[in-house]
Protein backbone atom coordinates (compact mmCIF):
# COMPACT_ATOMS: atom_id res chain seq x y z
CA UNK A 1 24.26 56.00 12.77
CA UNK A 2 22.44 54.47 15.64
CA UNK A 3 19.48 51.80 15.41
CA UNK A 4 17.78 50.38 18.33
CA UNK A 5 20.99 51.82 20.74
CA UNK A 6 23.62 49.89 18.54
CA UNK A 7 26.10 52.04 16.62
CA UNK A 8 25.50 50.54 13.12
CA UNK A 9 28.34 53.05 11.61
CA UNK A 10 30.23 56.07 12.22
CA UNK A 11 32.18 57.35 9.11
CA UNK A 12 34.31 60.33 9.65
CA UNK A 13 33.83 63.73 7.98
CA UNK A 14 35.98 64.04 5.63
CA UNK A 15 35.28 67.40 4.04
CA UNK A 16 34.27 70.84 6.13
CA UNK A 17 31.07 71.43 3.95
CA UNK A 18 28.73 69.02 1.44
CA UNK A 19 25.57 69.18 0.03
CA UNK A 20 23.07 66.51 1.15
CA UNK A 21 23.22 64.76 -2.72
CA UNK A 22 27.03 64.46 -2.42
CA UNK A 23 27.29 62.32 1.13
CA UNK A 24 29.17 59.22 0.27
CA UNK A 25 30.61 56.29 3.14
CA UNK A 26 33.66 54.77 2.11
CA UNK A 27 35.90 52.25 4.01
CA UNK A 28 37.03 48.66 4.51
CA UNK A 29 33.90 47.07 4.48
CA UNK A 30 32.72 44.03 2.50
CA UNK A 31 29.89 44.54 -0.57
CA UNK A 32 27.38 42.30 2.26
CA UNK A 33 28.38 44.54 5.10
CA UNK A 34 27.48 47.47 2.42
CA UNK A 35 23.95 46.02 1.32
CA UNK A 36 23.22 45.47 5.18
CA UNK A 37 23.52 49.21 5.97
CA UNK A 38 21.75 49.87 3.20
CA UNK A 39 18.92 47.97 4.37
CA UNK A 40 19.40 49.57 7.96
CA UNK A 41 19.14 53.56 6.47
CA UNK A 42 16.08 51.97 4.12
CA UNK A 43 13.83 51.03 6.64
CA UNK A 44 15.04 51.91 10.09
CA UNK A 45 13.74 50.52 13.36
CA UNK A 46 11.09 48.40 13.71
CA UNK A 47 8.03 50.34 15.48
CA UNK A 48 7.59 47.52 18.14
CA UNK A 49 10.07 46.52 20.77
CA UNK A 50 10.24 42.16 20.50
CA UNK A 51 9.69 40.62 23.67
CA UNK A 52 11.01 36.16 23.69
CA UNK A 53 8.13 34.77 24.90
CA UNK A 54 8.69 30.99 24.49
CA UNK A 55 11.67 29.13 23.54
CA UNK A 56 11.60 24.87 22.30
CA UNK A 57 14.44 22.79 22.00
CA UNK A 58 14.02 19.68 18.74
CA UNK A 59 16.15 17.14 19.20
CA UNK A 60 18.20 16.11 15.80
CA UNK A 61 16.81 12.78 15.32
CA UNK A 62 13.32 14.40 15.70
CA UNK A 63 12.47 14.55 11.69
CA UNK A 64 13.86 11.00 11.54
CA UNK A 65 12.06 9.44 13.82
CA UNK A 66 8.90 11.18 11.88
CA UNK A 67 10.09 9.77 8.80
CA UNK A 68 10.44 5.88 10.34
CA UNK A 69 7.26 6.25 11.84
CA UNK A 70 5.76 7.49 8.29
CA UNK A 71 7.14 4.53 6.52
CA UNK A 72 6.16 1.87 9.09
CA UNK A 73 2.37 3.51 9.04
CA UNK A 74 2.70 3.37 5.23
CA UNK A 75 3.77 -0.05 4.86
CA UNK A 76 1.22 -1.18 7.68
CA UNK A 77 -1.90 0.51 5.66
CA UNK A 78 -0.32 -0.61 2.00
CA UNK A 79 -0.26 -4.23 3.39
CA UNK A 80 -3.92 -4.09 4.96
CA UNK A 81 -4.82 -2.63 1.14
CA UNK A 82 -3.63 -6.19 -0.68
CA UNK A 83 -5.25 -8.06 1.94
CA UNK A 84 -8.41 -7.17 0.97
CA UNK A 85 -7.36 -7.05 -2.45
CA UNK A 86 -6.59 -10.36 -2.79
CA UNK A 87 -10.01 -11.10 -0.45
CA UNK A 88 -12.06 -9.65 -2.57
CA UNK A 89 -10.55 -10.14 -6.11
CA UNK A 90 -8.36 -13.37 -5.53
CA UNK A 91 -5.65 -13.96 -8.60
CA UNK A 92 -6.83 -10.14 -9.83
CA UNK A 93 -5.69 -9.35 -6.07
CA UNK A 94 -2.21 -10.61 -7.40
CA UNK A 95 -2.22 -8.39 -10.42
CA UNK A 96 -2.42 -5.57 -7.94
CA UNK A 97 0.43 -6.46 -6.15
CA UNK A 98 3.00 -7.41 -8.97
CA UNK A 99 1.44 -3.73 -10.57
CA UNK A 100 2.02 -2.10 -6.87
CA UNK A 101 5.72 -3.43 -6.70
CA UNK A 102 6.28 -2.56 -10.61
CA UNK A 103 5.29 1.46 -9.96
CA UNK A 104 7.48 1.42 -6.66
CA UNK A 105 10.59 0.46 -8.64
CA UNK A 106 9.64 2.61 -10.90
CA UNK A 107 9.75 5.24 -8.52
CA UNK A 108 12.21 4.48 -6.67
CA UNK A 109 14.72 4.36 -9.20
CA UNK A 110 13.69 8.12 -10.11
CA UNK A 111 14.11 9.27 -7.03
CA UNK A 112 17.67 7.65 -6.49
CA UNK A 113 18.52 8.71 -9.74
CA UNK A 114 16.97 12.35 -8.73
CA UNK A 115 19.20 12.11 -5.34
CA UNK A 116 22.27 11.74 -6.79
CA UNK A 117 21.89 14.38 -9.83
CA UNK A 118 19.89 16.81 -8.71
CA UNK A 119 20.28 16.51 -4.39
CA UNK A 120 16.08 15.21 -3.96
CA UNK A 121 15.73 14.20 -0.42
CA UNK A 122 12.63 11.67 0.38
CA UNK A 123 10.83 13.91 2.94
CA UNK A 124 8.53 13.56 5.64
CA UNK A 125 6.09 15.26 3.32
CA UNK A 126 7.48 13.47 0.30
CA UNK A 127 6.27 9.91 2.49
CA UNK A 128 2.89 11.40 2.84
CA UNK A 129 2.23 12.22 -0.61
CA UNK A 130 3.43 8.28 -1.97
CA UNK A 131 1.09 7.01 0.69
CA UNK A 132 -1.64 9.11 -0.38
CA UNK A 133 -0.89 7.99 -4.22
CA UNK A 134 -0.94 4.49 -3.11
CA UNK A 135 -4.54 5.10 -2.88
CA UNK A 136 -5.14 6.68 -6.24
CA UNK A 137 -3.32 3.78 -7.82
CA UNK A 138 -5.15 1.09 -5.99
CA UNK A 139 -8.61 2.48 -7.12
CA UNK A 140 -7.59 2.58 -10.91
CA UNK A 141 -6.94 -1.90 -10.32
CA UNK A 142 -10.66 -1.44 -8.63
CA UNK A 143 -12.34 0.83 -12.00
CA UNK A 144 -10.66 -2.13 -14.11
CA UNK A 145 -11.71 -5.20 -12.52
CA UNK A 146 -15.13 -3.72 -11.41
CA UNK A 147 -15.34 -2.94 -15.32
CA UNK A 148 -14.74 -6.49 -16.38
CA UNK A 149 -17.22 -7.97 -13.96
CA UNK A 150 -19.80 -5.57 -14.94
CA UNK A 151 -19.34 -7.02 -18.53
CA UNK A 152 -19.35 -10.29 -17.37
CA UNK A 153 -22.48 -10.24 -15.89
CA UNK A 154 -23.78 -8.43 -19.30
CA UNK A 155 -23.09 -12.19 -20.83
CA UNK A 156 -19.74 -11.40 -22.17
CA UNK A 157 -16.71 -13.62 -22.13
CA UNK A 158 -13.69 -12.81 -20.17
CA UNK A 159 -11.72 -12.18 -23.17
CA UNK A 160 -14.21 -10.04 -24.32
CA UNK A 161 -14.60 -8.11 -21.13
CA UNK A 162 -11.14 -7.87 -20.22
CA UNK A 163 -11.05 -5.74 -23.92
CA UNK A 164 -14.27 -3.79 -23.28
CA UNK A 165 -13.55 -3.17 -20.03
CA UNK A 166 -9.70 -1.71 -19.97
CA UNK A 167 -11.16 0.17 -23.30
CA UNK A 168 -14.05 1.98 -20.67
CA UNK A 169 -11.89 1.87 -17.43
CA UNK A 170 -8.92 3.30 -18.61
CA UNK A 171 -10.50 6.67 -20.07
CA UNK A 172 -11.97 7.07 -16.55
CA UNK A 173 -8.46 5.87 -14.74
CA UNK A 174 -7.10 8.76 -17.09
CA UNK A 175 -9.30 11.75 -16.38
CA UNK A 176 -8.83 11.33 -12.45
CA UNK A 177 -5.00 10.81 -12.78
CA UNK A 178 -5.30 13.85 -15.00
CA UNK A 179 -7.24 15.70 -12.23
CA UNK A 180 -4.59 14.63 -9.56
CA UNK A 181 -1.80 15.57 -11.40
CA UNK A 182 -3.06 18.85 -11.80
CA UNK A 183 -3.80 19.75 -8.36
CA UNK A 184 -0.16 18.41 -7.87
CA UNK A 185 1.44 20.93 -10.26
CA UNK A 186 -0.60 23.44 -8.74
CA UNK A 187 0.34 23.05 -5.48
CA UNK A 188 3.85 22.93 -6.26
CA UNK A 189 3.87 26.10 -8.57
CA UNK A 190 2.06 27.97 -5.47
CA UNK A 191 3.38 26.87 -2.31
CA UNK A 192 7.35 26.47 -0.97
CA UNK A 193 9.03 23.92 1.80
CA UNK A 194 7.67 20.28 2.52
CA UNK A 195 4.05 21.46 0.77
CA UNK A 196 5.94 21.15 -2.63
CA UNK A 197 7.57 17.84 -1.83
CA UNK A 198 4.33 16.55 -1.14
CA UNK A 199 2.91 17.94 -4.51
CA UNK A 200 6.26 16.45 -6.22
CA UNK A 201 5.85 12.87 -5.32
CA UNK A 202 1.88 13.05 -5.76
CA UNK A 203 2.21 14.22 -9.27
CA UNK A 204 5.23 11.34 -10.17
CA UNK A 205 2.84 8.75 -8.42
CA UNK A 206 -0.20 9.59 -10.78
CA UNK A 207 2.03 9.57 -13.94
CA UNK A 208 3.30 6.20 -13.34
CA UNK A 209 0.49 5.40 -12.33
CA UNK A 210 -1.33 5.77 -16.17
CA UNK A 211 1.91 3.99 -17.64
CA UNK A 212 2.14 0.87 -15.29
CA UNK A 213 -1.69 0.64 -16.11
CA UNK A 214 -1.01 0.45 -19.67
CA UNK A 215 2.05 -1.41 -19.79
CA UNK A 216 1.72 -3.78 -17.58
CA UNK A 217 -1.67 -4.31 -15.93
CA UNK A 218 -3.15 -4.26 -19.57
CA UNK A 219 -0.78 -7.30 -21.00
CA UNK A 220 -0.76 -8.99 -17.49
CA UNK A 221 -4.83 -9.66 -17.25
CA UNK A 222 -4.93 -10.56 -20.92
CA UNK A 223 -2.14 -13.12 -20.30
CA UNK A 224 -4.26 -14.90 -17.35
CA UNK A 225 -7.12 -14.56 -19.47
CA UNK A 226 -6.03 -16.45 -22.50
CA UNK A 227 -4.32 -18.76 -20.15
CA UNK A 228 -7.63 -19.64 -18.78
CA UNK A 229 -6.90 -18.97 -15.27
CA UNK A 230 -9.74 -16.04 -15.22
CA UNK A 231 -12.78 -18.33 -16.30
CA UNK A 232 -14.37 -18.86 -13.35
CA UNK A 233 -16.05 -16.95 -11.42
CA UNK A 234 -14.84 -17.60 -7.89
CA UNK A 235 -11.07 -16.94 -8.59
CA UNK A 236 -11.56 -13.30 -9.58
CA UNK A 237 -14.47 -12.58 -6.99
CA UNK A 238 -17.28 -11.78 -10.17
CA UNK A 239 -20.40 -13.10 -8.33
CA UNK A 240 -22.32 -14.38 -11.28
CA UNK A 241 -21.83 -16.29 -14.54
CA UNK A 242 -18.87 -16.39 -16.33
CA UNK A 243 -19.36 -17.00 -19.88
CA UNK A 244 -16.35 -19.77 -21.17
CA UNK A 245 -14.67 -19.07 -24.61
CA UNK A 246 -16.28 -20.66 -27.91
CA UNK A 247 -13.57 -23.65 -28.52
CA UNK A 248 -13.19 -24.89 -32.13
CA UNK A 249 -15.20 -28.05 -33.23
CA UNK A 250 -17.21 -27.79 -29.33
CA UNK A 251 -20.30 -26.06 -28.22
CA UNK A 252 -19.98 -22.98 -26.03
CA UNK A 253 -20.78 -23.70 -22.59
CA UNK A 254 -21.65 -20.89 -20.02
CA UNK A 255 -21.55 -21.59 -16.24
């Protein structure tokens, strides 16, 4: 048999007459060299003649230099992010960084743990998609603290609107990390190569996400509130009045 002017096999005739039903090849050939003739007599030669039109040479250390510049764009933009954080909410702008450091262990211990059991490289892609959940954790700290100062100005106390508001801003923080995991698992069901590494580390990212929010970020701003360190206006950038907490045997006293 000939494909394309390469002599793909020719088996000897080992009998003077045979029906067509009753040809058979045997020989010394492996079960992949079998299945690869197979595949030749299946679907013979391609109708077009392929013609190399270009040709690139990537270097090695071309996907690791694209991961180090990832991670140093990454850090740069997460670092700009608590900046303005701690700008614009001051000691809140601290919650968001011990939260942010917090859900990176977190992560990164499941992905070591992932590397050694399971082989789970940290990808180009992979980079992209904790960058891009960066975001979506940053803006469930923002739907909190915006929460309690819209309470505040409503006359509340802190203590009160650090309640009401994690009670509001965490259904909301719920539904969109809901949303995002979704669109995660759906890309990674659909699509194959780095587009499902991406999807991977987006989908982790939102589920820690919800449980660093609750166990942590939760406790830690009712700690600073009942230590007091929340009462005034200009430390957790509320631009209004703050109403102070009712103390036994005194008269309340708003500011």
């Amino acid at each position: 048999m000939e494909l394309d002017g390469i002599v793909q096999s020719a088996p000897g005739i080992q009998a003077a007459a045979f029906e067509r039903d009753q040809i058979e090849i045997s020989g010394s050939f492996s079960e992949r060299e079998a299945k690869d003739l197979a595949l030749v007599l299946r679907y013979g030669s391609l109708p077009v003649q392929l013609e190399q039109q270009t040709v690139r040479t990537v270097s090695a250390t071309l996907g690791k230099d694209s991961l180090r510049a990832g991670l140093i764009a990454g850090l740069i933009g997460t670092g700009l992010v608590l900046i303005y954080m701690i700008f614009y909410y001051r000691i809140l702008g601290l919650v968001v960084i011990a939260g942010l450091a917090i859900w990176f262990s977190l992560q990164w211990s499941i992905i070591s743990y992932l590397g050694v059991q399971s082989g789970l490289a940290l990808s180009l892609s992979g980079v992209t998609g904790i960058v891009v959940s960066v975001g979506v954790t940053v803006d469930s700290y923002v739907v909190y603290f915006e929460r309690i100062k819209d309470e505040v100005h409503l006359g509340r106390t802190m203590r009160s609107a650090i309640d009401t508001g994690f009670r509001h801003s965490f259904r909301t923080v719920l539904v969109a990390d809901t949303a995002a995991f979704l669109a995660a698992m759906v890309l990674y069901v659909l699509t194959v190569g780095p587009v499902r590494g991406f999807a991977f580390f987006l989908g982790l990212a939102t589920i820690l996400d919800v449980v660093v929010a609750y166990f942590f970020k939760r406790p830690l701003v009712h700690l600073l509130g009942r230590l007091g360190w929340l009462q005034r206006s200009k430390f957790v950038g509320a631009h209004g009045h703050v109403a102070e907490t009712v103390r036994p045997g005194l008269e309340g006293v708003t500011r």
